[in-house]
Protein backbone atom coordinates (compact mmCIF):
# COMPACT_ATOMS: atom_id res chain seq x y z
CA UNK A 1 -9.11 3.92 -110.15
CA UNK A 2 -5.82 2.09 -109.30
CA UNK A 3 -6.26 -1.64 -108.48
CA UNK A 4 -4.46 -2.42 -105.68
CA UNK A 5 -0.73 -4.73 -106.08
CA UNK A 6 -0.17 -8.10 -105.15
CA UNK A 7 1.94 -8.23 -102.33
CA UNK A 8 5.38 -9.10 -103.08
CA UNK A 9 6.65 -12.93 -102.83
CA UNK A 10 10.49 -11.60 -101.61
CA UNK A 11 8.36 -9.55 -98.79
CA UNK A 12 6.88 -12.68 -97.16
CA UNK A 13 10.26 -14.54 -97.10
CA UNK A 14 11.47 -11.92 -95.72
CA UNK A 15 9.40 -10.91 -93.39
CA UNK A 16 9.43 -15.44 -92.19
CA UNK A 17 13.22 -15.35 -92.27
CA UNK A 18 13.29 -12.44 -89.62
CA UNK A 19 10.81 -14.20 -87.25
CA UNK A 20 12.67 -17.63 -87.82
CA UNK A 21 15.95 -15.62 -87.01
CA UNK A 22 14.63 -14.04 -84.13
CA UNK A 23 13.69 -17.19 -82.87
CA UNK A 24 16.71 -18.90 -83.21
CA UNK A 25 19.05 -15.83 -81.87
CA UNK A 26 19.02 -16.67 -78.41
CA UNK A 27 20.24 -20.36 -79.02
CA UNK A 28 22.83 -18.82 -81.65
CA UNK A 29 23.91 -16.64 -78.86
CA UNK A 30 24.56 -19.55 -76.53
CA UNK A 31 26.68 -21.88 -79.03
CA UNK A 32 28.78 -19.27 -80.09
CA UNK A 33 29.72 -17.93 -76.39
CA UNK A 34 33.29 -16.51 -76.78
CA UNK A 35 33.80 -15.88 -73.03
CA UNK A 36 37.31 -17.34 -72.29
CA UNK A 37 38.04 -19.64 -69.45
CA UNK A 38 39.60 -17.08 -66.78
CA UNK A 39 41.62 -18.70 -64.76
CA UNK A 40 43.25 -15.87 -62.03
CA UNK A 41 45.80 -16.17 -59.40
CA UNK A 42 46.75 -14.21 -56.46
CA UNK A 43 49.38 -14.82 -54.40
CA UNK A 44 48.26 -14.29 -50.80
CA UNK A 45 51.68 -14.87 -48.94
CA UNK A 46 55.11 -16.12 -50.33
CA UNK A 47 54.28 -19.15 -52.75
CA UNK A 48 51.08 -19.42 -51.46
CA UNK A 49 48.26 -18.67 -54.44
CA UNK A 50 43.92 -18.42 -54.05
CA UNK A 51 42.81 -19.36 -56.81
CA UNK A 52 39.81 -18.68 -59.02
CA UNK A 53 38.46 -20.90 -62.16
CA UNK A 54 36.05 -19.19 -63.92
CA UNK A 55 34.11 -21.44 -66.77
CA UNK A 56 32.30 -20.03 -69.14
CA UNK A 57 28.39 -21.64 -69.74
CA UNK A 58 29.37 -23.03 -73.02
CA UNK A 59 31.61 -25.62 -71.48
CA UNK A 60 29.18 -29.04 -70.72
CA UNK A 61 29.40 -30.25 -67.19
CA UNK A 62 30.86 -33.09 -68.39
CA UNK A 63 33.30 -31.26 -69.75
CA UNK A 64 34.74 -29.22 -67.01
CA UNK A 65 38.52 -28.28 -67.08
CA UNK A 66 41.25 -29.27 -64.81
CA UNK A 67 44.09 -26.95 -64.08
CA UNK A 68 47.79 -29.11 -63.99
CA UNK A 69 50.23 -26.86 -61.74
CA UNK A 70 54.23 -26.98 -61.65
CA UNK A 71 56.16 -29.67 -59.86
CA UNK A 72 56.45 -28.87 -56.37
CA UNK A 73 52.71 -27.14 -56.49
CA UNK A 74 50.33 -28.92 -54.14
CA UNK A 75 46.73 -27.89 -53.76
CA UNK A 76 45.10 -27.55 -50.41
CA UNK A 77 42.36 -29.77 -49.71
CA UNK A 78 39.03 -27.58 -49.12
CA UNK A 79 38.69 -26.38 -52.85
CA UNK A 80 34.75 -25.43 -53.80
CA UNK A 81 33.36 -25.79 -56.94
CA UNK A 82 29.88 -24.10 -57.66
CA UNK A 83 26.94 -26.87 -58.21
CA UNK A 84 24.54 -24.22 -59.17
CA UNK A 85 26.43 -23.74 -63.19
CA UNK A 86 27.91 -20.44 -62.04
CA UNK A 87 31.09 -22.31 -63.27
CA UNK A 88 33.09 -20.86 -60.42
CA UNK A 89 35.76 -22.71 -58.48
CA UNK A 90 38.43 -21.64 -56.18
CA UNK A 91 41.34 -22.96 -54.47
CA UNK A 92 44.59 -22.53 -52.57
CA UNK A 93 47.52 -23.72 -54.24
CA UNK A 94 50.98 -23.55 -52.53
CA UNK A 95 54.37 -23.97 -54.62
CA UNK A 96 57.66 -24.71 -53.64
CA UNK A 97 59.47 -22.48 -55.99
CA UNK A 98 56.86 -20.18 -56.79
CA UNK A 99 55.21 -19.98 -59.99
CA UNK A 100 57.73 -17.65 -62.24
CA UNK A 101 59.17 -19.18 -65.07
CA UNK A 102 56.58 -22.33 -64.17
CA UNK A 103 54.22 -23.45 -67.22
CA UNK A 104 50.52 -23.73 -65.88
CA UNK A 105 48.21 -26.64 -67.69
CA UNK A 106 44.89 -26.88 -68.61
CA UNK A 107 42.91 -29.88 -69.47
CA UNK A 108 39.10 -30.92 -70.54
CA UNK A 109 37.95 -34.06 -69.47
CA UNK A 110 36.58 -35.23 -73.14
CA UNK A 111 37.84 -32.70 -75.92
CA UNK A 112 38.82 -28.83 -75.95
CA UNK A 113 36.29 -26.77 -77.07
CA UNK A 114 37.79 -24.48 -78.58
CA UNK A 115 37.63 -21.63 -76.01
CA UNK A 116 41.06 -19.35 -75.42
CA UNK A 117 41.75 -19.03 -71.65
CA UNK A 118 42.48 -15.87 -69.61
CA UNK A 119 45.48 -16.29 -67.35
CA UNK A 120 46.34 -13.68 -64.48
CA UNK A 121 48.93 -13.90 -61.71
CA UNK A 122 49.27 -11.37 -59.08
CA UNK A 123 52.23 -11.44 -57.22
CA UNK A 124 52.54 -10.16 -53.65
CA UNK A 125 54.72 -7.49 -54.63
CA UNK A 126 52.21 -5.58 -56.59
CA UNK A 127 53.21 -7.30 -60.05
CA UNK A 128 50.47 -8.27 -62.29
CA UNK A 129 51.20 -10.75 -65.43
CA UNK A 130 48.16 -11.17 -68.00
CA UNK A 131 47.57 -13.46 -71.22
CA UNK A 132 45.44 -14.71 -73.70
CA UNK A 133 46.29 -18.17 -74.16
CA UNK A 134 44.68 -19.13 -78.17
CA UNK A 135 42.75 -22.42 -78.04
CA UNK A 136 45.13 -24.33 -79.74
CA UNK A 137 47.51 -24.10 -76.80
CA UNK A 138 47.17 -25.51 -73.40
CA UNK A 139 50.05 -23.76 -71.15
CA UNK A 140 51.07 -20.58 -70.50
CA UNK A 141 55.04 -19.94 -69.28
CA UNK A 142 54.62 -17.30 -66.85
CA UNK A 143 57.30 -14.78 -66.93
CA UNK A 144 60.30 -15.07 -64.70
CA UNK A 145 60.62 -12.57 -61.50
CA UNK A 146 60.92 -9.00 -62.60
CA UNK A 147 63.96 -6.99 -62.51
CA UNK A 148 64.08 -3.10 -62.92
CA UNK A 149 65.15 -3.59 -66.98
CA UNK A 150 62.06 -5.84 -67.50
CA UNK A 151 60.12 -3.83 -65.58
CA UNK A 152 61.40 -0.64 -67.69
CA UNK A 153 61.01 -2.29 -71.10
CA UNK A 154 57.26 -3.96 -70.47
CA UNK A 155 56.15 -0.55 -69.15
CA UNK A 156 57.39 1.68 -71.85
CA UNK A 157 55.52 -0.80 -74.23
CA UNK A 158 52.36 -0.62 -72.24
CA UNK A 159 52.66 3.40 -72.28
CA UNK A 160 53.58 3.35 -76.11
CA UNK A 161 50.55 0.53 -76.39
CA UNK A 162 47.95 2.84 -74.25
CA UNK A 163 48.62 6.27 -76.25
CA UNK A 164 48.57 4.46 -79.65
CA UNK A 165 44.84 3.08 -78.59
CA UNK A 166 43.80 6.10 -76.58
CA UNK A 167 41.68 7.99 -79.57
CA UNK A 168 40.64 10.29 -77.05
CA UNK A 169 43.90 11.77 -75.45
CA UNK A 170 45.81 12.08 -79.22
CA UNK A 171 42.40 13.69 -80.45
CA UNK A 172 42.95 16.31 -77.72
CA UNK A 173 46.66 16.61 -78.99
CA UNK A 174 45.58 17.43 -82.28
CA UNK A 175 42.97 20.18 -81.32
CA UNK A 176 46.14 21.73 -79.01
CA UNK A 177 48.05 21.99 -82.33
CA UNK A 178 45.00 23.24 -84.34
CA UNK A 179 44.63 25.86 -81.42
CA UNK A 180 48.18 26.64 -81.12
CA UNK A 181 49.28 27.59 -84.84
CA UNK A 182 52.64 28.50 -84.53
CA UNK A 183 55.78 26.09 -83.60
CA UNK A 184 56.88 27.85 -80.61
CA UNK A 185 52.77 28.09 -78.90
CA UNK A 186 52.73 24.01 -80.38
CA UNK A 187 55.79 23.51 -78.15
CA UNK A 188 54.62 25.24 -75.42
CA UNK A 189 51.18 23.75 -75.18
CA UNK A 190 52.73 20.59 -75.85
CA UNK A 191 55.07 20.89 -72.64
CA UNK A 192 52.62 22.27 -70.30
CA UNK A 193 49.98 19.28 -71.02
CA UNK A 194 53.32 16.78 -70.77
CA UNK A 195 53.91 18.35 -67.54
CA UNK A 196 50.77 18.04 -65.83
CA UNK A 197 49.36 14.77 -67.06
CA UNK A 198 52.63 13.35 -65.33
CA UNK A 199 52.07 14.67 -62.26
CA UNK A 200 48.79 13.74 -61.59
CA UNK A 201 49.30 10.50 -63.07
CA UNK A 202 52.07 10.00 -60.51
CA UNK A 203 50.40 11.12 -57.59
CA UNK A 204 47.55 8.99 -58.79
CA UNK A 205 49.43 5.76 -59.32
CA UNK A 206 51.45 6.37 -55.88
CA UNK A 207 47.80 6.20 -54.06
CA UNK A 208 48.18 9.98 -53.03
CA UNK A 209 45.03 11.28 -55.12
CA UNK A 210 41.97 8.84 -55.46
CA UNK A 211 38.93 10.15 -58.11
CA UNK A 212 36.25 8.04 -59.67
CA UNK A 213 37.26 6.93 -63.47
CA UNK A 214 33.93 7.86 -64.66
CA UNK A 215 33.93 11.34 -64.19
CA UNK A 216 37.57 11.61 -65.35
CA UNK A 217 36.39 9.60 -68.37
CA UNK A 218 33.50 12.13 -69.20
CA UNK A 219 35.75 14.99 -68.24
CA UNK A 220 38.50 14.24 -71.44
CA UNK A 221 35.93 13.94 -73.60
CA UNK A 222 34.59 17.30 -72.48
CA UNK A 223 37.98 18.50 -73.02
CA UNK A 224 37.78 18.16 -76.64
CA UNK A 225 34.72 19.22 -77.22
CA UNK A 226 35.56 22.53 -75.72
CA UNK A 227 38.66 22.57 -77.91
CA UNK A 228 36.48 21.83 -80.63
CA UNK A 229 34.55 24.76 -80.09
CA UNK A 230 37.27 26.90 -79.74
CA UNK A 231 39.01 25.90 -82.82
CA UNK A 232 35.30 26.99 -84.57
CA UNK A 233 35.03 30.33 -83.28
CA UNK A 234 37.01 32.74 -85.73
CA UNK A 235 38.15 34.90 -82.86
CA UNK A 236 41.72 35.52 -82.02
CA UNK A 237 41.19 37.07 -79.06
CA UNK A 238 39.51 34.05 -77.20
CA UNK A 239 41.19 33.04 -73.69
CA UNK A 240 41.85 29.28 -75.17
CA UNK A 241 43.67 30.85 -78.17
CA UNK A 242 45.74 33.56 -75.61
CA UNK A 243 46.55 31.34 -73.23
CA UNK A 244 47.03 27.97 -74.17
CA UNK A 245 49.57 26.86 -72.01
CA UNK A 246 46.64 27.65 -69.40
CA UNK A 247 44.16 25.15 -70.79
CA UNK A 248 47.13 22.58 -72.24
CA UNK A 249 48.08 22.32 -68.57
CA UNK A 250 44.10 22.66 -66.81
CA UNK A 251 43.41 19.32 -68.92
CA UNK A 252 46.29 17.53 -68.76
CA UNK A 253 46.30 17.61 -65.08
CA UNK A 254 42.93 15.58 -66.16
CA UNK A 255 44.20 13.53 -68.58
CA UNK A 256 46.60 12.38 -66.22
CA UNK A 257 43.90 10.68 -64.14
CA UNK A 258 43.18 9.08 -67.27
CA UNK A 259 46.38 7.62 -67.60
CA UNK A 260 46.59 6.35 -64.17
CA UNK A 261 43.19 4.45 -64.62
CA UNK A 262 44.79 2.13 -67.27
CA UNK A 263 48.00 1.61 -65.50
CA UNK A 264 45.73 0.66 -62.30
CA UNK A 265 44.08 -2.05 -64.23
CA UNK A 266 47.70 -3.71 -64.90
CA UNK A 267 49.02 -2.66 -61.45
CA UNK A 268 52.59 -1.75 -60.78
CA UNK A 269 55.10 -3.83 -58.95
CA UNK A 270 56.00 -2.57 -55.59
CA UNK A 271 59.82 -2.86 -55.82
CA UNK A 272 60.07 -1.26 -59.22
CA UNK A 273 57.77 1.67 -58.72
CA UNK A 274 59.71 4.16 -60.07
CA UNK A 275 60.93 2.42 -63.15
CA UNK A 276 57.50 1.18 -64.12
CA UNK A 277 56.34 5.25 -63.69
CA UNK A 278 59.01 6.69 -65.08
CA UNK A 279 59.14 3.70 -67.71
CA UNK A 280 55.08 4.44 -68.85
CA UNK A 281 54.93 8.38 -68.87
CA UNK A 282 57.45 7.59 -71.31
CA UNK A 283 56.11 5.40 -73.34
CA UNK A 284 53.43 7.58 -73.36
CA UNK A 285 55.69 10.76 -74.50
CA UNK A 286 57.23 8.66 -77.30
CA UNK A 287 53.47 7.50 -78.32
CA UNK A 288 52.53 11.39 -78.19
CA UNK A 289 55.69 13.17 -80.12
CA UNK A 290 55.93 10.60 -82.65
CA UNK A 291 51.94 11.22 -83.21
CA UNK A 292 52.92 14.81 -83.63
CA UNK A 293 55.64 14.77 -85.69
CA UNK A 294 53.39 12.53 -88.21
CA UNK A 295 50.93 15.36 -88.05
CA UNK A 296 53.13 18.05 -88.43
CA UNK A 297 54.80 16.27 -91.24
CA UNK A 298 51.43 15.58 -92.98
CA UNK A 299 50.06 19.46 -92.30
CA UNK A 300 53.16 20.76 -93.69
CA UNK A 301 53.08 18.34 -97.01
CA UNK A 302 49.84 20.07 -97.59
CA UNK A 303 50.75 23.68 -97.43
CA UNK A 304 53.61 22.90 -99.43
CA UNK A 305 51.57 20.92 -102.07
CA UNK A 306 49.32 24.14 -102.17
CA UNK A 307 52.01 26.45 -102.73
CA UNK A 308 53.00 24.27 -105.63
CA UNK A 309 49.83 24.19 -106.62
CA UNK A 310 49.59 28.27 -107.04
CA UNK A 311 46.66 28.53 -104.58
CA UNK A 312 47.20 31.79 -102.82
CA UNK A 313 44.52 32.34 -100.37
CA UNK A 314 46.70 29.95 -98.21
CA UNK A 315 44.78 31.53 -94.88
CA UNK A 316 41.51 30.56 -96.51
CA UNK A 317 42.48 27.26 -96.81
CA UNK A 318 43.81 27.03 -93.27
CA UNK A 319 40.43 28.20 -92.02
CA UNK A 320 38.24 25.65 -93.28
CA UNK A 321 41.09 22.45 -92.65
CA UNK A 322 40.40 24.00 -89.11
CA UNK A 323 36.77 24.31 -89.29
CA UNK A 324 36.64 20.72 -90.67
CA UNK A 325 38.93 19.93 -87.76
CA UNK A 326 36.90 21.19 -85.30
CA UNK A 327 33.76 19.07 -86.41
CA UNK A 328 36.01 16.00 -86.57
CA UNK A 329 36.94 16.02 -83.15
CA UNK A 330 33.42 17.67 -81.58
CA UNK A 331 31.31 14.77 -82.79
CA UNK A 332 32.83 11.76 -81.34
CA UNK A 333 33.30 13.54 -78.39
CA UNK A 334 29.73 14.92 -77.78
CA UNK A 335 29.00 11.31 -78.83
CA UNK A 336 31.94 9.84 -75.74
CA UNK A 337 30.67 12.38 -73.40
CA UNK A 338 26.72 11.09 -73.56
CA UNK A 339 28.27 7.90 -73.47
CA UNK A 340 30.28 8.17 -70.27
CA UNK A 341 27.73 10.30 -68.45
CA UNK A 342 25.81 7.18 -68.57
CA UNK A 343 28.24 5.40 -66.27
CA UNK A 344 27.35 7.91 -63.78
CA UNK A 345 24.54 5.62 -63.06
């Protein structure tokens, strides 16, 4: 008959460090708050700025931040501040000059705490200037007025910026050129999706077309996952691997939503409109062909290194990179399109 074994001492400090931990999470939580003070700006009329100061919890009440504004920058009298720790207070601000190429302050009554602080200015003419000032500084130099070569160059880096961190819309690339095989159906697949993503991202930025971002969101993602499956199925004769200029374009036209989502959430200035398009789709088409040329490089590298290598069945070794292609694309985006149907509600 076995006797039964002492517990384990490790077990029971263990098991006490996860209660004490749990206990002590919530206050953890609160002293390490990494919300940034958000201070944004929009510029209701010509020089003339409502503004909202958003403080995170973190900050004491004693501690509250002060914003210093330009020379020439007068606030009205009227401001609110929220007595019930929301940490919210607004204000109308009206400046002489305006606030471009003006350096905008912020103070703490006692000491900095070490927070960064979110800066946005909205100009009346549609412009929108963001930053993330680091804690160890305490101004931010907003940009001078815009001209059509500033506007160009920002935009192309925010296209090149959005495709380099859009996993979603190069993973779809790279199932077109699994699908596609050969360099004239890459090319052609490759046009027709460059094609329609920039019209409807046009038409969407220009206010024409309005849709919901979370069903164009769960829509891309469904996109790859049916080029996933696609790229699985052994069959030559399937309509994805006929046509697929057909489906290139049919989900670009989707994609293109996509694209016009993020360039909502920076906004486009309203007497540059069509540099800041033209300026993003390509940035976006730089972002995209130099992703494919590193993947065509890198595919080709391989075949060559296998016909060095004497391996022969060369198709058999194309079918399962493929295969293994296909899984690599259909499980984050089964796992993106759960995840987005969720926004549905």
């Amino acid at each position: 008959m076995r006797t039964p074994t002492k517990a384990r001492p490790w077990r029971l400090i263990f098991f006490l460090a996860a209660c004490l931990g749990s206990c002590l999470m919530p206050g953890l939580a609160r002293a390490h708050d990494a919300r940034p003070l958000s201070i944004l700006i929009a510029e209701r009329q010509e020089h003339v700025y409502f503004v909202e100061v958003r403080t995170p919890p973190s900050v004491e009440s004693a501690n509250q931040p002060s914003i210093s504004w330009p020379v020439g920058c007068s606030v009205h009298p009227g401001s609110t501040q929220d007595a019930a720790g929301a940490g919210l207070e607004t204000m109308l601000v009206s400046c002489l000059a305006g606030l471009e190429g003006q350096r905008i302050g912020v103070q703490y009554k006692h000491f900095n705490p070490s927070l960064s602080t979110l800066f946005r200015l909205r100009s009346a003419n549609g412009a929108t200037h963001t930053a993330v000032v680091p804690p160890d500084q305490t101004e931010w130099l907003v940009p001078a007025a815009t001209n059509w070569r500033s506007v160009a160059r920002d935009y192309f880096i925010l296209g090149l910026k959005h495709i380099g961190s859009g996993i979603d819309h190069l993973l779809f690339v790279t199932g077109l050129l699994l699908l596609a095989r050969t360099v004239r159906r890459v090319c052609v697949a490759v046009t027709g999706f460059t094609l329609a993503h920039s019209v409807t991202l046009s038409l969407s930025a220009l206010g024409f077309v309005r849709l919901p971002v979370a069903p164009i969101e769960a829509g891309i993602a469904l996109s790859i996952l049916f080029l996933a499956r696609e790229i699985a199925r052994p069959d030559p004769e399937s309509f994805a691997r006929r046509f697929p200029l057909v489906v290139s374009s049919s989900f670009g036209l989707l994609h293109g939503f996509g694209f016009a989502a993020a360039l909502s959430e920076v906004g486009i200035p309203h007497n540059e409109i069509a540099a800041a398009l033209l300026f993003f789709n390509a940035g976006v088409e730089a972002g995209q062909l130099t992703f494919i040329a590193c993947l065509c490089a890198l595919l080709a590298a391989g075949y060559g290194a296998a016909r060095l290598a004497g391996i022969q069945p060369v198709r058999w070794a194309l079918h399962r990179v493929e295969v293994l292609g296909a899984y690599a694309l259909g499980v984050p985006a089964s796992f993106w399109l759960f995840q987005r149907l969720q926004n549905f509600w």
